[in-house]
PDB file of N, CA and C in Angstrom:
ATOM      1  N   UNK A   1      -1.996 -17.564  -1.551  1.00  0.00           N
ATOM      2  CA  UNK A   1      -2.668 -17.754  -2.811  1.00  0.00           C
ATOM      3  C   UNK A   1      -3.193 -19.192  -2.929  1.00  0.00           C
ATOM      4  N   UNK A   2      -2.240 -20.051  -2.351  1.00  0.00           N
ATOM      5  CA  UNK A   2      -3.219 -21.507  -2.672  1.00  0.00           C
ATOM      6  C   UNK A   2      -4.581 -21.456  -1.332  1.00  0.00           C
ATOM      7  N   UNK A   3      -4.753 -20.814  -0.260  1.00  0.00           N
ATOM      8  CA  UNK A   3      -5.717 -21.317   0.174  1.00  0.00           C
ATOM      9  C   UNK A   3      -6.841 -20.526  -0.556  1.00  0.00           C
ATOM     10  N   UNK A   4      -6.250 -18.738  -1.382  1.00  0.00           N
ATOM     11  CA  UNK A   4      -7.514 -18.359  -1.955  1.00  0.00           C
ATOM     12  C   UNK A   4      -8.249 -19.700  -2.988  1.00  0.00           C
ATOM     13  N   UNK A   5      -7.108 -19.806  -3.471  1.00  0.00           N
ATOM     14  CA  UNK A   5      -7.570 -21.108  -4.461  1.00  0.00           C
ATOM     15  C   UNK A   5      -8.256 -22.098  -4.250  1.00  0.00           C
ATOM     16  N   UNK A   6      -7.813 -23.132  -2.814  1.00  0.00           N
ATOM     17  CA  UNK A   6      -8.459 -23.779  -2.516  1.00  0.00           C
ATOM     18  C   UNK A   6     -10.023 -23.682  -2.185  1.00  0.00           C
ATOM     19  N   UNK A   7     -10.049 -22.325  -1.738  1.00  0.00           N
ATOM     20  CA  UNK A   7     -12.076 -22.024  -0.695  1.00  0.00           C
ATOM     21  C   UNK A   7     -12.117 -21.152  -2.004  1.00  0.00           C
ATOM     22  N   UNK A   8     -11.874 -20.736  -2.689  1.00  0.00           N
ATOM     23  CA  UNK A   8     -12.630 -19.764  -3.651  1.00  0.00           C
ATOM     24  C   UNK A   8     -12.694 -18.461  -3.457  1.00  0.00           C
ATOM     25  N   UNK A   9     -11.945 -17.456  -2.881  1.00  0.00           N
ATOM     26  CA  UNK A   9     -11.809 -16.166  -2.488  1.00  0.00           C
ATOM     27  C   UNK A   9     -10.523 -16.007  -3.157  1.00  0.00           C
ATOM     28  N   UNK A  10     -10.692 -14.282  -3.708  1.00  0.00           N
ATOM     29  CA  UNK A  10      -9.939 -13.275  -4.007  1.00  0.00           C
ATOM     30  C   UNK A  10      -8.716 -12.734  -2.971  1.00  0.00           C
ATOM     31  N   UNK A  11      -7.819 -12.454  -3.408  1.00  0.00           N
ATOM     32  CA  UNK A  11      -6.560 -11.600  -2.363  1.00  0.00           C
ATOM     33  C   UNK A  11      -6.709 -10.154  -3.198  1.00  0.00           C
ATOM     34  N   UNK A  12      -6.822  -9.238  -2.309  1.00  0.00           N
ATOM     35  CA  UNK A  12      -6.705  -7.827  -2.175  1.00  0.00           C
ATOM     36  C   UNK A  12      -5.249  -7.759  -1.131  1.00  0.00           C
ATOM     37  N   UNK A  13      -3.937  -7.521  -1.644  1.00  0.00           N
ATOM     38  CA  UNK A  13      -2.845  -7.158  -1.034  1.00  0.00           C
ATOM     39  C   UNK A  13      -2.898  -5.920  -0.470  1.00  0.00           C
ATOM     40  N   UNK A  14      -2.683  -5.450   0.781  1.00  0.00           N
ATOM     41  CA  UNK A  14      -2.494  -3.686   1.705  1.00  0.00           C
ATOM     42  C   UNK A  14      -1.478  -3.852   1.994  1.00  0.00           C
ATOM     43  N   UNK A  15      -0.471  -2.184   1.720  1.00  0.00           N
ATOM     44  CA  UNK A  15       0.303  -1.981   2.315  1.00  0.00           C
ATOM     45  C   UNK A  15      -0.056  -1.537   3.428  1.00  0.00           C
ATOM     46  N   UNK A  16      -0.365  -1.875   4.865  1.00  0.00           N
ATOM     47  CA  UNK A  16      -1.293  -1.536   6.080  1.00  0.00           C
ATOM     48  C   UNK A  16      -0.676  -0.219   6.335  1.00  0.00           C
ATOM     49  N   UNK A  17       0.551  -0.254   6.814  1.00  0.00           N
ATOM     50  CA  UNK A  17       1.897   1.137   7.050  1.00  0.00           C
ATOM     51  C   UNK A  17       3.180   0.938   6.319  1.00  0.00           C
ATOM     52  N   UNK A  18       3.004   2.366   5.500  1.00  0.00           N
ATOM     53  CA  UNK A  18       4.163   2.627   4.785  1.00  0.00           C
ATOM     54  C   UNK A  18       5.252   3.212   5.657  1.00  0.00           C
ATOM     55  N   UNK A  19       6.199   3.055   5.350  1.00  0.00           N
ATOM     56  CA  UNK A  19       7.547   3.920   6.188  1.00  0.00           C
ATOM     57  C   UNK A  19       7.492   5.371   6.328  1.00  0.00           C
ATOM     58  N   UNK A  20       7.579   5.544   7.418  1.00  0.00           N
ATOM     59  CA  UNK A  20       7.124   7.196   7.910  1.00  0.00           C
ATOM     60  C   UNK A  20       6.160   7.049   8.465  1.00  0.00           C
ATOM     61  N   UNK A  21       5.015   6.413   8.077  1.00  0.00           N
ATOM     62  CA  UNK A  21       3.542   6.487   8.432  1.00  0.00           C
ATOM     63  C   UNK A  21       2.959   7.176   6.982  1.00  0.00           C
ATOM     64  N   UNK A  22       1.974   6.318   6.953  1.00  0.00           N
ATOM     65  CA  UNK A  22       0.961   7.886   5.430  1.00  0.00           C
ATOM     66  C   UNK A  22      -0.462   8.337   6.146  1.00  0.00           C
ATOM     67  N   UNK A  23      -0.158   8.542   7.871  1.00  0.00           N
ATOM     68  CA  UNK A  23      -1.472   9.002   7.764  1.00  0.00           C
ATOM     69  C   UNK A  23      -1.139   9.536   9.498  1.00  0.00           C
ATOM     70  N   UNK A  24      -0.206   9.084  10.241  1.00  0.00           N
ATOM     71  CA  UNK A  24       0.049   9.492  11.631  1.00  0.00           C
ATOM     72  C   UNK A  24      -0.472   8.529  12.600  1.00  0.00           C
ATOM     73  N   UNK A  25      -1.429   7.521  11.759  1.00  0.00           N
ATOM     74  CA  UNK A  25      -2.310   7.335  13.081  1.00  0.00           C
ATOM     75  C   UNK A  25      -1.457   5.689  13.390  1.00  0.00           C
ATOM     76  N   UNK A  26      -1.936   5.139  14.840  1.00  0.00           N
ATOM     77  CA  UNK A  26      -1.436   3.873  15.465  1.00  0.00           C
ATOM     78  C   UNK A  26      -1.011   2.550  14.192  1.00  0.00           C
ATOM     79  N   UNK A  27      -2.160   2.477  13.444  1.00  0.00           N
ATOM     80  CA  UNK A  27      -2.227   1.368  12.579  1.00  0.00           C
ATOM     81  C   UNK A  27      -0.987   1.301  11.861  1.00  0.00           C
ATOM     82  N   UNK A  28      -0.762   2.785  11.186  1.00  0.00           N
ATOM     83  CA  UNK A  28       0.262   2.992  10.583  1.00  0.00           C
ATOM     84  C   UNK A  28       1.395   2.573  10.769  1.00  0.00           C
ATOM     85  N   UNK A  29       1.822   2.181  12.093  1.00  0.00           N
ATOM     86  CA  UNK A  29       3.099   1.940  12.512  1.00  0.00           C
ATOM     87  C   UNK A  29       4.006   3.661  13.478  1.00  0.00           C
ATOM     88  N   UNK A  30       3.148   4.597  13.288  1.00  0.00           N
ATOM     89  CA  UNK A  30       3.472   5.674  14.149  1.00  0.00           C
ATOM     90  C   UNK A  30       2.654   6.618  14.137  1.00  0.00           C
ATOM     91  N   UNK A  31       2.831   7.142  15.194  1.00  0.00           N
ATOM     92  CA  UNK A  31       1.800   8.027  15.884  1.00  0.00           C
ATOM     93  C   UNK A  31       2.377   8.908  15.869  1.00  0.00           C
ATOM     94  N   UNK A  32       1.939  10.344  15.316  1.00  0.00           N
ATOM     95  CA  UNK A  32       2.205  11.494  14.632  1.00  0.00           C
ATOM     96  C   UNK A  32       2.000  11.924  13.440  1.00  0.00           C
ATOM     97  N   UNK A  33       3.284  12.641  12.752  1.00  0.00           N
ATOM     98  CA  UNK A  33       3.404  13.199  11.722  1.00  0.00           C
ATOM     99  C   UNK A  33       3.252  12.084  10.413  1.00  0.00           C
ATOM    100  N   UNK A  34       2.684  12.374   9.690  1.00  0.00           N
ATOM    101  CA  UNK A  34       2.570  11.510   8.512  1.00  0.00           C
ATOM    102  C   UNK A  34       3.777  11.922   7.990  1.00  0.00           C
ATOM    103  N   UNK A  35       5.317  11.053   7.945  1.00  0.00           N
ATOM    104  CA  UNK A  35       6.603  11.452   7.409  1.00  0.00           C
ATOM    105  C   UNK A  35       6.269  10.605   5.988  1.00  0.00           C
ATOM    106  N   UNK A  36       5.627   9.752   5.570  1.00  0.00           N
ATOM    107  CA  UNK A  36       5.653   9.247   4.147  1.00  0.00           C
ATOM    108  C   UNK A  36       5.518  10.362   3.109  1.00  0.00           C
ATOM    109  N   UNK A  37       4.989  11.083   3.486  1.00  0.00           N
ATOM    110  CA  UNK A  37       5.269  12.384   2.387  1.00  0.00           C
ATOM    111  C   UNK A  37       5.630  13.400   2.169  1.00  0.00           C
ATOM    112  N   UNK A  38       6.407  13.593   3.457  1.00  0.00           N
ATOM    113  CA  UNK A  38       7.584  14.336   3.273  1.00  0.00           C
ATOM    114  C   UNK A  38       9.148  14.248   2.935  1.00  0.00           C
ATOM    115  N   UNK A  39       9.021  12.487   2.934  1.00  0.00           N
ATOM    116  CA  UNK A  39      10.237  11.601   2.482  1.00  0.00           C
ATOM    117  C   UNK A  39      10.683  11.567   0.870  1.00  0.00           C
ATOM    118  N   UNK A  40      10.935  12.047   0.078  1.00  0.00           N
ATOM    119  CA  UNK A  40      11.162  11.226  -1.238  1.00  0.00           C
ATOM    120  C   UNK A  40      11.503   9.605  -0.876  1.00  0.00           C
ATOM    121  N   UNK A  41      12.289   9.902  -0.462  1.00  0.00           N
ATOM    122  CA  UNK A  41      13.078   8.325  -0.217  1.00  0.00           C
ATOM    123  C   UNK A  41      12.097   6.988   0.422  1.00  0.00           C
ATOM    124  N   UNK A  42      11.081   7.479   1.179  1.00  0.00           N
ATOM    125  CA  UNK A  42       9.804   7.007   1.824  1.00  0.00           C
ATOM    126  C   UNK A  42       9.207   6.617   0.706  1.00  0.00           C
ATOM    127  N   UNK A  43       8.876   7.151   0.191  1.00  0.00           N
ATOM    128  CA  UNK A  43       7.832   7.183  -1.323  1.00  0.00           C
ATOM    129  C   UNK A  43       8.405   6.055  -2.259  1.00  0.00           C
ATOM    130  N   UNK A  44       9.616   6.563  -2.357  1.00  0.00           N
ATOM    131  CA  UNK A  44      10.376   5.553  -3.377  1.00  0.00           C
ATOM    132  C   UNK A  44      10.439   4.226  -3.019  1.00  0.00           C
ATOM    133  N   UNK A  45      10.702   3.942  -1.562  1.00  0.00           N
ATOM    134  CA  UNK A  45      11.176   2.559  -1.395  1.00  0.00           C
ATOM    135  C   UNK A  45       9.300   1.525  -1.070  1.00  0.00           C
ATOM    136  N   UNK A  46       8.687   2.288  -1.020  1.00  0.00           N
ATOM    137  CA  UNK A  46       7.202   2.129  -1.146  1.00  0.00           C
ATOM    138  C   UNK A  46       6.963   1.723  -3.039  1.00  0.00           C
ATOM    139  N   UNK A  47       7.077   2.489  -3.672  1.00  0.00           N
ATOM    140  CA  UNK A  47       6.952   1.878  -4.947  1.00  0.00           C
ATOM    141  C   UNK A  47       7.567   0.700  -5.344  1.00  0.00           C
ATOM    142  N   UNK A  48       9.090   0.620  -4.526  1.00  0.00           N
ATOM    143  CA  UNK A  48       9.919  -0.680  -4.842  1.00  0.00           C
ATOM    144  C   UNK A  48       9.206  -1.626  -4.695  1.00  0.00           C
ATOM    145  N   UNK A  49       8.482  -1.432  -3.527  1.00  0.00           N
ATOM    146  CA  UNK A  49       7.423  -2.740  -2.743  1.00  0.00           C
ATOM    147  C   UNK A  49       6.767  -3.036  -3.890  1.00  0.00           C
ATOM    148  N   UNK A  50       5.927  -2.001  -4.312  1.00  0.00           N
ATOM    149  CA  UNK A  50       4.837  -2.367  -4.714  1.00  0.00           C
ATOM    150  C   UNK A  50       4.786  -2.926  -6.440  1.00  0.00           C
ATOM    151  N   UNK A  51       6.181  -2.324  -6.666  1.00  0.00           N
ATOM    152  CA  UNK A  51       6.215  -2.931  -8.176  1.00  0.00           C
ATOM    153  C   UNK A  51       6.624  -4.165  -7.906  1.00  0.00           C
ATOM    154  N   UNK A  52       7.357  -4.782  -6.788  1.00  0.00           N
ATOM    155  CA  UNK A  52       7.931  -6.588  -6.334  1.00  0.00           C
ATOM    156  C   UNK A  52       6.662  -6.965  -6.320  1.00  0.00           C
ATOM    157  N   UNK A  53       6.040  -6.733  -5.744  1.00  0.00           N
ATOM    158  CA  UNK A  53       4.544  -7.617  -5.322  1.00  0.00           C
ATOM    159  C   UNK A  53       3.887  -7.593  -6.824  1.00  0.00           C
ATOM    160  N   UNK A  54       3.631  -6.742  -7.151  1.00  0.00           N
ATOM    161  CA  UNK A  54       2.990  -6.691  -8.381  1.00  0.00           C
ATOM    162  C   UNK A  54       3.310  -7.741  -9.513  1.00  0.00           C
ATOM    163  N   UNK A  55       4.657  -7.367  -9.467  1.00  0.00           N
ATOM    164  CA  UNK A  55       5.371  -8.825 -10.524  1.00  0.00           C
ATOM    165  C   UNK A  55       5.464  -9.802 -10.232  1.00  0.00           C
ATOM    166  N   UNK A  56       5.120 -10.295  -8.999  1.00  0.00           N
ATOM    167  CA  UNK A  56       5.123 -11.386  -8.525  1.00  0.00           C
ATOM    168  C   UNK A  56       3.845 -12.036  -8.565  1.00  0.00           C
ATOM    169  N   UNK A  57       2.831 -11.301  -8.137  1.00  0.00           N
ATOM    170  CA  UNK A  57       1.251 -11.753  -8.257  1.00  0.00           C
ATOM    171  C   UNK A  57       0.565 -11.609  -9.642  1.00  0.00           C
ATOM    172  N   UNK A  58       0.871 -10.565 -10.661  1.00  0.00           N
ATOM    173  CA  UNK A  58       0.427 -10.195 -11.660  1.00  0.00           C
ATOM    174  C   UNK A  58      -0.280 -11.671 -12.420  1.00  0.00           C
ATOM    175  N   UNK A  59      -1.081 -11.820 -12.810  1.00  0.00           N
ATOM    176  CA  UNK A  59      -1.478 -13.145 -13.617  1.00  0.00           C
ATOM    177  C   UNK A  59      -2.356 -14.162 -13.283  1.00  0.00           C
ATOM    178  N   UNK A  60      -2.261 -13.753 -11.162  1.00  0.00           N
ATOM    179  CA  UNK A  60      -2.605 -15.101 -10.693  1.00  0.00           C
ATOM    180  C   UNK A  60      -3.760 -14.766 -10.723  1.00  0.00           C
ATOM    181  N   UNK A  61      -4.957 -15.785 -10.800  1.00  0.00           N
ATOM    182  CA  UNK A  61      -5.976 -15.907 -11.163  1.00  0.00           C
ATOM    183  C   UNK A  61      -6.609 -15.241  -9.897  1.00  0.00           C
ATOM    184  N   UNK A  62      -6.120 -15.569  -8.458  1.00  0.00           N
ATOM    185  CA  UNK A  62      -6.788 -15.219  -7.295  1.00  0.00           C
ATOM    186  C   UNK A  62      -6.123 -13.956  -6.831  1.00  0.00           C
ATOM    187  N   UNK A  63      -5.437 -13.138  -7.531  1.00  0.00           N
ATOM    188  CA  UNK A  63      -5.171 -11.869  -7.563  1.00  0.00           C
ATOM    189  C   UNK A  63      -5.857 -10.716  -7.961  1.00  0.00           C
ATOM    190  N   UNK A  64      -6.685 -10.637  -6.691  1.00  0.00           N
ATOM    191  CA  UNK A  64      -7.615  -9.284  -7.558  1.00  0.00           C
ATOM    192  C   UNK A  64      -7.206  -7.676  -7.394  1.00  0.00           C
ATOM    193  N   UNK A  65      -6.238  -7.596  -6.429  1.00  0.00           N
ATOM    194  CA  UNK A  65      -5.694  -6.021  -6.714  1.00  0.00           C
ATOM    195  C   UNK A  65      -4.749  -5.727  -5.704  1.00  0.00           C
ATOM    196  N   UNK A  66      -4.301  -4.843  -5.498  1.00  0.00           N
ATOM    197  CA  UNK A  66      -2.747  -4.387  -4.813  1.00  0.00           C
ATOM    198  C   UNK A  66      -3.236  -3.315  -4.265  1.00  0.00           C
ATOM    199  N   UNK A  67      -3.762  -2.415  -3.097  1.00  0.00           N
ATOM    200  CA  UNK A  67      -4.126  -1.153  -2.444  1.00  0.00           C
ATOM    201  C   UNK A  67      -2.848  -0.447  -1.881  1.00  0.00           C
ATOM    202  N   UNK A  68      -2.394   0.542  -3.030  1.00  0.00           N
ATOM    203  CA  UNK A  68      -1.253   1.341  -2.961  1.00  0.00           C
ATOM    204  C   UNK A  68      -0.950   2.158  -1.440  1.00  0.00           C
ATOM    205  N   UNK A  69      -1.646   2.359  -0.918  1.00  0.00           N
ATOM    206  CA  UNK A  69      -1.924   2.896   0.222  1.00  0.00           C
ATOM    207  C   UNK A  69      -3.171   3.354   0.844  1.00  0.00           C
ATOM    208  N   UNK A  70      -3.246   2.467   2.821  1.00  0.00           N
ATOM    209  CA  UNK A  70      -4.170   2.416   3.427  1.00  0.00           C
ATOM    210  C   UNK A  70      -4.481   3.294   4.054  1.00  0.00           C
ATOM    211  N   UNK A  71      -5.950   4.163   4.375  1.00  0.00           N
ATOM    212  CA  UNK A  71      -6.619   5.054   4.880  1.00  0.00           C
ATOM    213  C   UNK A  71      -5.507   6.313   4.815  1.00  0.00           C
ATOM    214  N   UNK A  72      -5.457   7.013   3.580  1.00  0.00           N
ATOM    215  CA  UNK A  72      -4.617   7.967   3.466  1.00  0.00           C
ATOM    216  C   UNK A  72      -5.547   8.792   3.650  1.00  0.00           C
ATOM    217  N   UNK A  73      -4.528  10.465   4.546  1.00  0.00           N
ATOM    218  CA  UNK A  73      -4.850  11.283   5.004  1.00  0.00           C
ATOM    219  C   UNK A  73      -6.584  12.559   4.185  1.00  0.00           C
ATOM    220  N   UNK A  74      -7.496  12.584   4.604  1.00  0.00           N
ATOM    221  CA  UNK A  74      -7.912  13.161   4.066  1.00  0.00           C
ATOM    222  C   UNK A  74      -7.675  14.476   3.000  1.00  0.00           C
ATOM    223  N   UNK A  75      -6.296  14.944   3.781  1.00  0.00           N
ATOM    224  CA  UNK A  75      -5.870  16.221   2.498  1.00  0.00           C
ATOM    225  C   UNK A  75      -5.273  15.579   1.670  1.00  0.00           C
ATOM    226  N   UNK A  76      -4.922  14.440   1.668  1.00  0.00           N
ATOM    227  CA  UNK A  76      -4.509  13.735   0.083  1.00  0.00           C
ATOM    228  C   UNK A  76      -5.184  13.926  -1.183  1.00  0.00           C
ATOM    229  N   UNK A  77      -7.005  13.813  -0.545  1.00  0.00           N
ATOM    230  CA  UNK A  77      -7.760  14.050  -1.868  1.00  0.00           C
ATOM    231  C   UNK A  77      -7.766  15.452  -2.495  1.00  0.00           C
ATOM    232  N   UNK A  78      -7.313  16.088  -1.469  1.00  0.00           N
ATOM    233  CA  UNK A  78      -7.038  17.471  -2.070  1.00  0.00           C
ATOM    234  C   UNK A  78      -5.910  17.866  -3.437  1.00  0.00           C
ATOM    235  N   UNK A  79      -5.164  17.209  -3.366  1.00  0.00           N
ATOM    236  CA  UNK A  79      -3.489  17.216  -4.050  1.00  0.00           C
ATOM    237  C   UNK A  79      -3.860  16.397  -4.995  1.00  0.00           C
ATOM    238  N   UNK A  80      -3.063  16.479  -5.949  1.00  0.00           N
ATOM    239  CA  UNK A  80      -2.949  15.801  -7.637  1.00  0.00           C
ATOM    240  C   UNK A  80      -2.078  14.661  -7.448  1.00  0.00           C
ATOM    241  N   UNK A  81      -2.390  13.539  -7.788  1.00  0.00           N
ATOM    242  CA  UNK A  81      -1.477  12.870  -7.667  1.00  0.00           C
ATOM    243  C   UNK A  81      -0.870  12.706  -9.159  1.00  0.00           C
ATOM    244  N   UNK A  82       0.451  12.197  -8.925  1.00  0.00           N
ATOM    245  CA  UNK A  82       1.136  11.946 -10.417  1.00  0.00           C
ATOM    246  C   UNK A  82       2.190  10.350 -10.143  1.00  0.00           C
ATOM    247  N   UNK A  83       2.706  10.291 -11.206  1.00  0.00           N
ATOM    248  CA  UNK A  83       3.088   9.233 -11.270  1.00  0.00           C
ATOM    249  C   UNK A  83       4.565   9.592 -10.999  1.00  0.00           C
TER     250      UNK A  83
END
């Protein structure tokens, strides 16, 4: 955050790979089965993250957003998400 500050650029935070994987592929951290959503427990400790980071960055001026999860699986857009 201080060098966004210093040069003048925004931080966009990614969770790159969630635990399990949320999509199968290399980036993710594993190759296969997307287990992030078949985990409750996967899911959950993923929100833990993301509500720490959140409270931690919330306010800062060079904080422009938090990306809950990266290149998720195309049948995701299929499904409802809820809270």
């Amino acid at each position: 955050m201080k060098m966004a500050s210093k040069y003048g650029f925004e931080i966009l935070i990614d969770l790159h790979g969630l635990k399990g994987s949320q999509n199968g592929q290399d980036h993710s951290g594993r190759v296969g089965k997307a287990n992030w959503f078949r985990f409750k427990q996967y899911r959950e400790d993923s929100i833990e993250i993301l509500e720490k980071i959140a409270k931690r960055y919330a306010g800062h001026p060079k904080f422009w957003g938090l990306q809950i999860i990266n290149e998720p699986p195309v049948k995701l857009f299929n499904c409802k998400l809820r809270k």
